[in-house]
Structures are given as C-alpha cells and as structure tokens.
Protein backbone atom coordinates (compact mmCIF):
# COMPACT_ATOMS: atom_id res chain seq x y z
CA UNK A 1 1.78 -30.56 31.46
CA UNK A 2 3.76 -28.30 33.49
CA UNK A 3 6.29 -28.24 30.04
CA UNK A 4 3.54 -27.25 27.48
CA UNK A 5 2.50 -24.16 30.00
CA UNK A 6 5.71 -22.72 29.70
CA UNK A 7 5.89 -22.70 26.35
CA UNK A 8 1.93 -21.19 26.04
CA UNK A 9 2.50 -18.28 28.62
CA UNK A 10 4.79 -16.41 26.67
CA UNK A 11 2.82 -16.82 24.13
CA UNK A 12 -0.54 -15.88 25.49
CA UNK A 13 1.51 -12.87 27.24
CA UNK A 14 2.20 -11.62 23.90
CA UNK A 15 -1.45 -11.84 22.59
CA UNK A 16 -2.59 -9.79 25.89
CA UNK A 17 -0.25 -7.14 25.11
CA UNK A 18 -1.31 -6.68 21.28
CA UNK A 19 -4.75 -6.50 22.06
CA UNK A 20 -4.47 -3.68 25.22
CA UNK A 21 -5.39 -0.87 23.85
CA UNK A 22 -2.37 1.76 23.34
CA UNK A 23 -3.06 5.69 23.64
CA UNK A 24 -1.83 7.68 20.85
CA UNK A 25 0.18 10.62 21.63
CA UNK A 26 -1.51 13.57 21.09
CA UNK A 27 -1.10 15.47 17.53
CA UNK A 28 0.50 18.71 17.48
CA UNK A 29 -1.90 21.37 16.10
CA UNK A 30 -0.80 21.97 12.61
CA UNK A 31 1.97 25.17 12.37
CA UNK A 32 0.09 28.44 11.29
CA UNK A 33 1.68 29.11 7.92
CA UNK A 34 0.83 32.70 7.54
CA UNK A 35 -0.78 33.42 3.57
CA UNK A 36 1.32 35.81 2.18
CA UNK A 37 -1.31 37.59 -0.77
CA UNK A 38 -0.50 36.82 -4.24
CA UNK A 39 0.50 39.98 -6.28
CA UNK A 40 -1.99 42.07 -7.83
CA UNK A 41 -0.75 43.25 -11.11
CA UNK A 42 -2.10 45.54 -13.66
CA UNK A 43 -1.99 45.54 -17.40
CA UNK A 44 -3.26 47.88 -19.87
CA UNK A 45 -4.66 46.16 -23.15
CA UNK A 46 -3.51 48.94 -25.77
CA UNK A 47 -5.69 47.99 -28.90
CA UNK A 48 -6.73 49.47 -32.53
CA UNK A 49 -9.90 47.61 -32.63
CA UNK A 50 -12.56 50.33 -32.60
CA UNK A 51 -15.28 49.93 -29.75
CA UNK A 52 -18.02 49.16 -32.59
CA UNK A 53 -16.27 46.70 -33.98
CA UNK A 54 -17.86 43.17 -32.97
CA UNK A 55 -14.58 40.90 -33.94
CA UNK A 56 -13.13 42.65 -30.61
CA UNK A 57 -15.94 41.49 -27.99
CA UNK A 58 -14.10 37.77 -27.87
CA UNK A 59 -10.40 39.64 -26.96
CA UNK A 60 -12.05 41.30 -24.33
CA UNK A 61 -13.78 37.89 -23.12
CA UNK A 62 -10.80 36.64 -22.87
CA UNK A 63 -8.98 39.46 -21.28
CA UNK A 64 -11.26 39.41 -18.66
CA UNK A 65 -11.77 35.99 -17.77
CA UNK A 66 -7.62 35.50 -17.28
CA UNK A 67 -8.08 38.63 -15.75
CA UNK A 68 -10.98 37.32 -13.12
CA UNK A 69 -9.27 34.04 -12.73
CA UNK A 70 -5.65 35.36 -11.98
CA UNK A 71 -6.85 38.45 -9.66
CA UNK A 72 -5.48 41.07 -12.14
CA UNK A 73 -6.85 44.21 -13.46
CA UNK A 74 -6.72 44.63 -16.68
CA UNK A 75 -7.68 47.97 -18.68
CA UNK A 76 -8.87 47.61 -22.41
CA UNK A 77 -8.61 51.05 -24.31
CA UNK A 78 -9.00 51.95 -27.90
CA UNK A 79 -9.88 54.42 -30.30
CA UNK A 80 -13.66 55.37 -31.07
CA UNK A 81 -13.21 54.82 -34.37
CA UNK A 82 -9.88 53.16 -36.14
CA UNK A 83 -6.91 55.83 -35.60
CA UNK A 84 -3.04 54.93 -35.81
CA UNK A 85 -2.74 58.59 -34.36
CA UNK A 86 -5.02 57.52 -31.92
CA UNK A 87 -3.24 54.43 -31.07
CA UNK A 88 0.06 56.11 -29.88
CA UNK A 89 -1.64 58.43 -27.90
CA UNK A 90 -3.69 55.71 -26.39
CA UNK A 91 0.47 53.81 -25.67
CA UNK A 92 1.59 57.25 -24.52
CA UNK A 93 -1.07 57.34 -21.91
CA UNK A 94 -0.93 53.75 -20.55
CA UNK A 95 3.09 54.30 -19.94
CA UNK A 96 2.22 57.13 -17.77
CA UNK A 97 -0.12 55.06 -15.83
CA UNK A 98 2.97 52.73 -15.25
CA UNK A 99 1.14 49.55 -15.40
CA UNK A 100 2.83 46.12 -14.60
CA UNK A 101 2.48 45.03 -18.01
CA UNK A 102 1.13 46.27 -21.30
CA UNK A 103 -0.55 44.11 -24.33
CA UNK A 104 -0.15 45.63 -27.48
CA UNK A 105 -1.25 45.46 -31.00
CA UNK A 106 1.36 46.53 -33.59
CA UNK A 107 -1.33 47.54 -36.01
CA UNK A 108 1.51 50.34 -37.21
CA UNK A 109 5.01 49.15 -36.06
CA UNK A 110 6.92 52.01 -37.56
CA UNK A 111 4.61 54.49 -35.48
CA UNK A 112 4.36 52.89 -32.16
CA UNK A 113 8.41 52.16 -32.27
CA UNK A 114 9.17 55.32 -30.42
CA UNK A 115 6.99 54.91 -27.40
CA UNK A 116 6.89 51.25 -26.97
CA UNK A 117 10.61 51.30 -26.72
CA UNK A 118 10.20 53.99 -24.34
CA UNK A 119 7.68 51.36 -22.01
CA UNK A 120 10.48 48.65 -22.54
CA UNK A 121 13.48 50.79 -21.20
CA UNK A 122 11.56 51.90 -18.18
CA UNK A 123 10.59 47.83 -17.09
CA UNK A 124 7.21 47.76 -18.58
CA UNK A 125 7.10 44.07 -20.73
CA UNK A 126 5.09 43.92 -23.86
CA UNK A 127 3.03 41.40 -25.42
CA UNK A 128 1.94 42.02 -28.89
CA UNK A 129 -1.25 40.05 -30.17
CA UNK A 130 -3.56 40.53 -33.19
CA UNK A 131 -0.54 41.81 -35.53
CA UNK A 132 3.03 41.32 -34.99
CA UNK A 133 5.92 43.89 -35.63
CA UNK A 134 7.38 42.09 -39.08
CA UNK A 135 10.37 44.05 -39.18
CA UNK A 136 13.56 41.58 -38.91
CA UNK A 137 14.29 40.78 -35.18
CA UNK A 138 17.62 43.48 -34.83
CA UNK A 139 14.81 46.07 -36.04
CA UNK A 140 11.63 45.50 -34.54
CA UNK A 141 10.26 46.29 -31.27
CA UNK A 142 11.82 43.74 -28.72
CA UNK A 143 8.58 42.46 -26.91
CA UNK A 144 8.50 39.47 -24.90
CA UNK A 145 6.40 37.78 -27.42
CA UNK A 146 3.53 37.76 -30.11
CA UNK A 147 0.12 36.18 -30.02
CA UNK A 148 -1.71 35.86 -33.18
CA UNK A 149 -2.18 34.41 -36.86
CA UNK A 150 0.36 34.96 -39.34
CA UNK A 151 -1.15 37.66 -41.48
CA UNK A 152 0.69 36.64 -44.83
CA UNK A 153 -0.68 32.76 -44.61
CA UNK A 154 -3.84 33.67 -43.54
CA UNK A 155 -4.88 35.14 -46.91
CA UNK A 156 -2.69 32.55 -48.83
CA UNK A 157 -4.51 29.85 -47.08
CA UNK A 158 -7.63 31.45 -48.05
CA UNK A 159 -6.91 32.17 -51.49
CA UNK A 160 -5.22 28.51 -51.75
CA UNK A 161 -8.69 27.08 -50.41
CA UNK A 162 -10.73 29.20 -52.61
CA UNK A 163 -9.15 27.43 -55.74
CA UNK A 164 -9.53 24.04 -54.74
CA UNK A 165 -13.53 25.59 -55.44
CA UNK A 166 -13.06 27.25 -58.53
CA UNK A 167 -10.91 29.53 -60.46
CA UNK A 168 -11.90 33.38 -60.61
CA UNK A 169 -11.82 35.54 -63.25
CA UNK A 170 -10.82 38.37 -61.17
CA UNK A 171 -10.78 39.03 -57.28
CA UNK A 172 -11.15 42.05 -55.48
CA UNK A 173 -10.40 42.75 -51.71
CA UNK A 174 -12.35 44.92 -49.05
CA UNK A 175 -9.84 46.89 -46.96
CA UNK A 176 -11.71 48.81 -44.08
CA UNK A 177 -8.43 50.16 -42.12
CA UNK A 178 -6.28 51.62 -44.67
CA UNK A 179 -2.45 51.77 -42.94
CA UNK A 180 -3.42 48.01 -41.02
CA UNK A 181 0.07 46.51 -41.98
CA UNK A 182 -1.97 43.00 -41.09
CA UNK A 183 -4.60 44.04 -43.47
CA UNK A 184 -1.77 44.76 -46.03
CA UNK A 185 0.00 40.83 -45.70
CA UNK A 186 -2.84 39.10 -46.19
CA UNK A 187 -4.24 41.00 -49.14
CA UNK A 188 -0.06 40.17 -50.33
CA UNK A 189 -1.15 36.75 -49.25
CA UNK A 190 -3.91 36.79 -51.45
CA UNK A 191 -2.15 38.33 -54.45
CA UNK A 192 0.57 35.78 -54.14
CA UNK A 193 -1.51 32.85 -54.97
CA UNK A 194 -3.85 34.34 -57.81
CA UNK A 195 -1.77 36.64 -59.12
CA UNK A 196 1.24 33.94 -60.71
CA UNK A 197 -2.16 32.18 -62.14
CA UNK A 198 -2.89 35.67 -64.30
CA UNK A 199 -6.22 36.14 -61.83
CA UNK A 200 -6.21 40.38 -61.43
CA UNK A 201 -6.56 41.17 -57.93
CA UNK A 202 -7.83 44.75 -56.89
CA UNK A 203 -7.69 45.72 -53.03
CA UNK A 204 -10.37 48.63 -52.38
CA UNK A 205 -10.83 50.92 -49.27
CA UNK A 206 -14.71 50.37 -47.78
CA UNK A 207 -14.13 52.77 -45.31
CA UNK A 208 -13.72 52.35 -41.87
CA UNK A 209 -17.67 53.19 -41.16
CA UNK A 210 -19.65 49.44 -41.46
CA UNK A 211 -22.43 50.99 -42.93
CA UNK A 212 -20.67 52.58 -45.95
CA UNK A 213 -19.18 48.90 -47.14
CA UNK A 214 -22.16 47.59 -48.84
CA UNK A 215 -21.74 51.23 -50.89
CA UNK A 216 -18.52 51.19 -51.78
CA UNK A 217 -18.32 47.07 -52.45
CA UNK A 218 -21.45 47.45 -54.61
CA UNK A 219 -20.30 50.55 -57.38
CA UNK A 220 -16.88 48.77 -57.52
CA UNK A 221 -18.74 45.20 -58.63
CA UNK A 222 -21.03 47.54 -60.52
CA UNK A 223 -17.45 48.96 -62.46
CA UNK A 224 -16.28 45.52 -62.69
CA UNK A 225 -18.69 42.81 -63.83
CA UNK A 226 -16.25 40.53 -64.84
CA UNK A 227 -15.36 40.12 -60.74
CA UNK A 228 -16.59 36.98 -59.67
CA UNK A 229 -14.30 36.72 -55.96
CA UNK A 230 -14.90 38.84 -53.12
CA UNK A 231 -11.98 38.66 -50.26
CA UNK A 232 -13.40 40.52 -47.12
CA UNK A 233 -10.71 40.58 -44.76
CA UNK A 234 -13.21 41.31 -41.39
CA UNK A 235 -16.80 40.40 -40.12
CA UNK A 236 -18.33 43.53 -41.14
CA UNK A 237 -17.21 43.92 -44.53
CA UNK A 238 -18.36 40.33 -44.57
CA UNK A 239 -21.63 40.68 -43.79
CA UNK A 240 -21.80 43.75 -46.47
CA UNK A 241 -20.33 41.57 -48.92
CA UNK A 242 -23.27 38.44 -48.11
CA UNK A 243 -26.10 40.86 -47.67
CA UNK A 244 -25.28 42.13 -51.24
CA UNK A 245 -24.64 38.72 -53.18
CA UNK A 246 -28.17 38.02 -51.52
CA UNK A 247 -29.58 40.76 -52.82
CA UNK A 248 -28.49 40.49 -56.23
CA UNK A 249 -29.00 36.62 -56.54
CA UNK A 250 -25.72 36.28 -57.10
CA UNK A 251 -25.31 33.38 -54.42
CA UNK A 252 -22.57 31.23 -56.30
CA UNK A 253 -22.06 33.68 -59.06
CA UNK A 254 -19.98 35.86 -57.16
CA UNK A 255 -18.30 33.73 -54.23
CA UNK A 256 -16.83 35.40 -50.94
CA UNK A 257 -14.03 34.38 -48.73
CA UNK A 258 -13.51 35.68 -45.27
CA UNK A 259 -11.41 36.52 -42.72
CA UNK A 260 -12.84 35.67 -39.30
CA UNK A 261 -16.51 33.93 -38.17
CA UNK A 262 -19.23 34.67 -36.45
CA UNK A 263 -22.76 33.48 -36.06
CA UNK A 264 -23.48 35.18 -39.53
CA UNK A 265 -20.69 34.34 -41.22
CA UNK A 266 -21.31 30.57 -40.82
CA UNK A 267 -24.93 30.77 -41.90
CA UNK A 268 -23.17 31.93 -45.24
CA UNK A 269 -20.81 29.17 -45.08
CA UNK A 270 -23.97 26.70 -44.48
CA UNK A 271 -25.91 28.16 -47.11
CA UNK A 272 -23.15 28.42 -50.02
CA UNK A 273 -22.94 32.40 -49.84
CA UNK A 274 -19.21 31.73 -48.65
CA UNK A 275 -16.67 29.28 -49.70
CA UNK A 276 -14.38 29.68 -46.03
CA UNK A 277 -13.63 31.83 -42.99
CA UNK A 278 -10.42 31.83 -41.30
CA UNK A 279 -10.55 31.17 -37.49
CA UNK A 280 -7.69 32.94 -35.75
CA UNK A 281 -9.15 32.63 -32.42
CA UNK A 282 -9.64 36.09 -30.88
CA UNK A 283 -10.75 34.65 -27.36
CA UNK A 284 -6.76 33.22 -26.90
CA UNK A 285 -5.68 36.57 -27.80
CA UNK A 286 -7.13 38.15 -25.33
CA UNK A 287 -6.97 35.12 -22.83
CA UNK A 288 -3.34 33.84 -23.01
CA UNK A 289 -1.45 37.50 -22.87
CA UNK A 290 -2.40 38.20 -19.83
CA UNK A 291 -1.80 34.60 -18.38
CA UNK A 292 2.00 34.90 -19.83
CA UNK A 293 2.59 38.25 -18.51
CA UNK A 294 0.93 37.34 -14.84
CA UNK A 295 3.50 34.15 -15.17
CA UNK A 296 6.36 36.55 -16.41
CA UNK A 297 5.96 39.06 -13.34
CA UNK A 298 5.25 35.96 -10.85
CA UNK A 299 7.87 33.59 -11.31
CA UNK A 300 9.77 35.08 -14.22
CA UNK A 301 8.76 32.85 -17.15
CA UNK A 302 10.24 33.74 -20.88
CA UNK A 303 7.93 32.59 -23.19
CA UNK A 304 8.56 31.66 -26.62
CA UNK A 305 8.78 34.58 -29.14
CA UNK A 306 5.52 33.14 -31.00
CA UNK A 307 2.58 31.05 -30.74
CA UNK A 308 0.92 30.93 -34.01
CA UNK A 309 -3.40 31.51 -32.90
CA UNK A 310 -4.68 30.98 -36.84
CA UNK A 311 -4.95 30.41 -40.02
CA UNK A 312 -7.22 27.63 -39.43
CA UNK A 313 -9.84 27.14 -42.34
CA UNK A 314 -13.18 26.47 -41.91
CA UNK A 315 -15.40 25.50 -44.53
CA UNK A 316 -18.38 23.45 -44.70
CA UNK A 317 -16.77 20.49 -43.82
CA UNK A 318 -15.51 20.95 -40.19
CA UNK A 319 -17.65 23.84 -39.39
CA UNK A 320 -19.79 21.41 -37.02
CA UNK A 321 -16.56 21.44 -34.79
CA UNK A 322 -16.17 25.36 -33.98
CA UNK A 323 -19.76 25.76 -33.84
CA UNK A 324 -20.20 25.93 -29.84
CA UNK A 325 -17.12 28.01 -29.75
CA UNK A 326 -18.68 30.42 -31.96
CA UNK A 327 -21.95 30.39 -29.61
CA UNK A 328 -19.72 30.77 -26.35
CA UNK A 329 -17.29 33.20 -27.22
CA UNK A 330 -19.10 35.16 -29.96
CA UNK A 331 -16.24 34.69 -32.45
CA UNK A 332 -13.28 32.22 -33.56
C-alpha cells in the first residue's frame, strides 16, 4: 500500500499544479505608432472635350471617384467649345499652377509639343488618355504613359464589323472636330477596309455645334443618294445621324455605325437603326490616370507605356452585357 502511494503522489502533485490557476502577466499597452498623413497631391485634367459634350461626363466620373477615393484633388478644364488654340492655353495655365501631376489629351500632338515638354523638364509627369501622341517614340512627347483605344483599329474594327452585315455602295463619315488627329485614324481606319473593296468613302465636317449635324449630314445624303453607310465617329453626330434615318424611313436603307454608346445609341442598336458602337470605356480614362499617377508620386511606380481601353464592339449580340455600365456611368 505504502508502495502504490508513492508512485500516485507525484502524480496527483502534478494534476494540482495544472489545474491552479496561473496569473498572466500583464500586456503592455500597444506602442503609439504616430499616423504620418498620406500625401495630398494635385492633378490638373487638361482636356479638349468641350463642356457640352455628353461623351465627357463618364471621364469626369471617373476622375473624381479615384480622385475621392485616393484623397486627391483633381481639376478638369477645357475649352467652351472644341479649340486646339484653346487647348495649349488651357496646358500653359495648368504648368503655372505647378500641379503634382497633369493628364493630358494629345488631341494635337504637334501643337501641345512645346509646352508639354516644358511640364516634363520642370518634374511635372504626364499621362495622356483619350488620344495618344502617334509620332514614333524618339519624336513624340515622352509621357509616362497613354490610356485609351487605338484610334486606327477602332474604325477598322468598325468598318470590318459593318461588312460582316452588308456591303455599301458608298460610305460617308461625320467629322465634328476638324484637326482631332484621333478623329483623322479612325476615319484612315475606316478607309482602309472599304476602300481596297472599291467602296468610296467621303469624310465631311458637321461642325463642331450638335445642333448643326443633322443639317449638314442631311444636304450631303441629299447630294449623294447612292450613300447607303453612315460612320459617325461621336454620340452626337450619332444621334443626328439616327434621328434622320428615322425621319426619312430609311431604318435599314441607310445603316449607321458608331463610335461610342450611350443610352440612345443602344436603343438604335436594339431597334436595327445601327449595326455597332465601339465601347472604349471613357469611365477608365478618367478613373485609372489618376490612380497611376497617385501610385507614381507615392511609391514611384512606372507603368507600362500603354493599356489599350477599346475597340470593343458591341452589337446586338452582347449588348445585354454593357447595359448596366451604360446606366451607371452614362457611357462605355
């Protein structure tokens, strides 16, 4: 008996020592890390797109929601109405205002050379968006990086998609911004599909007023019966272009192709007014600038030299998919 207790006390000794209850040592209060304030930054937003001009109302979405989300302030100017001259001046006077960063449009490369190189040599980074400078690298304007469709394929595409519908026996092509070199590469775009194939193609000015491109789209047709393809290359020389084919009862007489969509623009697509829009998603170009040249002054980042936004073709077929972008943003 006296054996098996001293092999149990140990034993038991250890069970009475697990189950007292142990004090912790206190915890340290955690170290006071003191919040040193992110950097505020500001950008100026240097664009052509006149302030009546609806296709513009997504960018500045965009713009302000990277703005609002990264603590930046971010300035949007352009012209009243569409103005290279106007656009310079616009450059000039952001520079002075020595922003952090500047976003860019290079509606007019050749003209804004001079005093974006003048931004770049005194620190001030550029992003270009909308239209790129398409000068070869050695020449053009050496900004960080472009944001935007490929002018050139986006009226290729379109043309491209417009024969899988039919053939034309002549195109024309609304410009509304006369001296737009992205205007000019995809009306190239355009002629370098229909063109080889012997289809005429005719680009016209509209002027840059909306209201006078029903005017001008409707004496040309008027000229030119034997035109059966309208190419607008914008919403509102779009909707000029479906409000007339209404009109006329020429709804799949005369087909349209656009550039762009918009609420209105995909009723025509619905309806058989329009054969395709090209998305080239205005929202990103106003969203992701600003995020790249936030990253750029924050923690140096080097983004690539391009990220292709569009073409992307909608037709009939996928236009279920965009649909609640369209409603959200206003545009795609």
């Amino acid at each position: 008996m006296k054996r098996r207790w001293k092999v149990a006390i140990p034993v038991i000794v250890a069970i009475l020592i697990a189950t007292i209850p142990v004090a912790c040592p206190p915890v340290p209060p955690p170290e006071v890390v003191e919040e040193v304030p992110a950097p505020v930054f500001t950008f100026y937003f240097v664009s052509h797109g006149a302030a009546g001009d609806p296709w513009w109302a997504p960018v500045r979405m965009g713009m302000e929601d990277a703005s609002r989300a990264l603590g930046v302030t971010t300035h949007y100017v352009a012209p009243d109405v569409f103005s290279i001259e106007e656009l310079v001046s616009m450059l000039k006077g952001a520079i002075v205002a020595e922003p952090d960063g500047i976003i860019l449009t290079m509606t007019c490369p050749i003209a804004l050379d001079e005093m974006a190189r003048k931004a770049i040599a005194k620190g001030i980074p550029i992003i270009a968006v909308n239209v790129p400078d398409e000068r070869p690298v050695d020449e053009r304007i050496p900004y960080l990086a472009y944001i935007g469709q490929r002018e050139h394929m986006a009226g290729y595409g379109m043309a491209r998609r417009v024969l899988e519908e039919f053939t034309p026996t002549a195109a024309v092509v609304m410009i509304t911004e006369p001296g737009h070199v992205g205007l000019e590469a995809r009306t190239q775009g355009i002629r370098d599909v229909l063109e080889p194939l012997g289809i005429p193609v005719e680009a016209i000015d509209v002027d840059i007023d909306p209201t006078k491109h029903r005017g001008f789209l409707e004496a040309y047709l008027l000229g030119h019966p034997e035109v059966d393809m309208v190419f607008a290359l914008g919403p509102s020389d779009a909707w000029a272009a479906i409000e007339l084919v209404r009109d006329w009862g020429k709804v799949g007489v005369i087909r349209l192709a656009t550039i762009d969509l918009d609420a209105k623009i995909m009723a025509a697509i619905e309806d058989g007014t329009m054969i395709t829009a090209v998305a080239q998603q205005p929202y990103l170009q106003g969203f992701l600038p600003v995020v790249w040249l936030y990253l750029h002054l924050r923690v140096g980042f080097l983004p690539p030299q391009e990220v292709p936004t569009g073409p992307t073709l909608i037709d009939a077929g996928n236009l279920h998919i965009i649909r609640f972008q369209v409603e959200v943003t206003g545009g795609a």
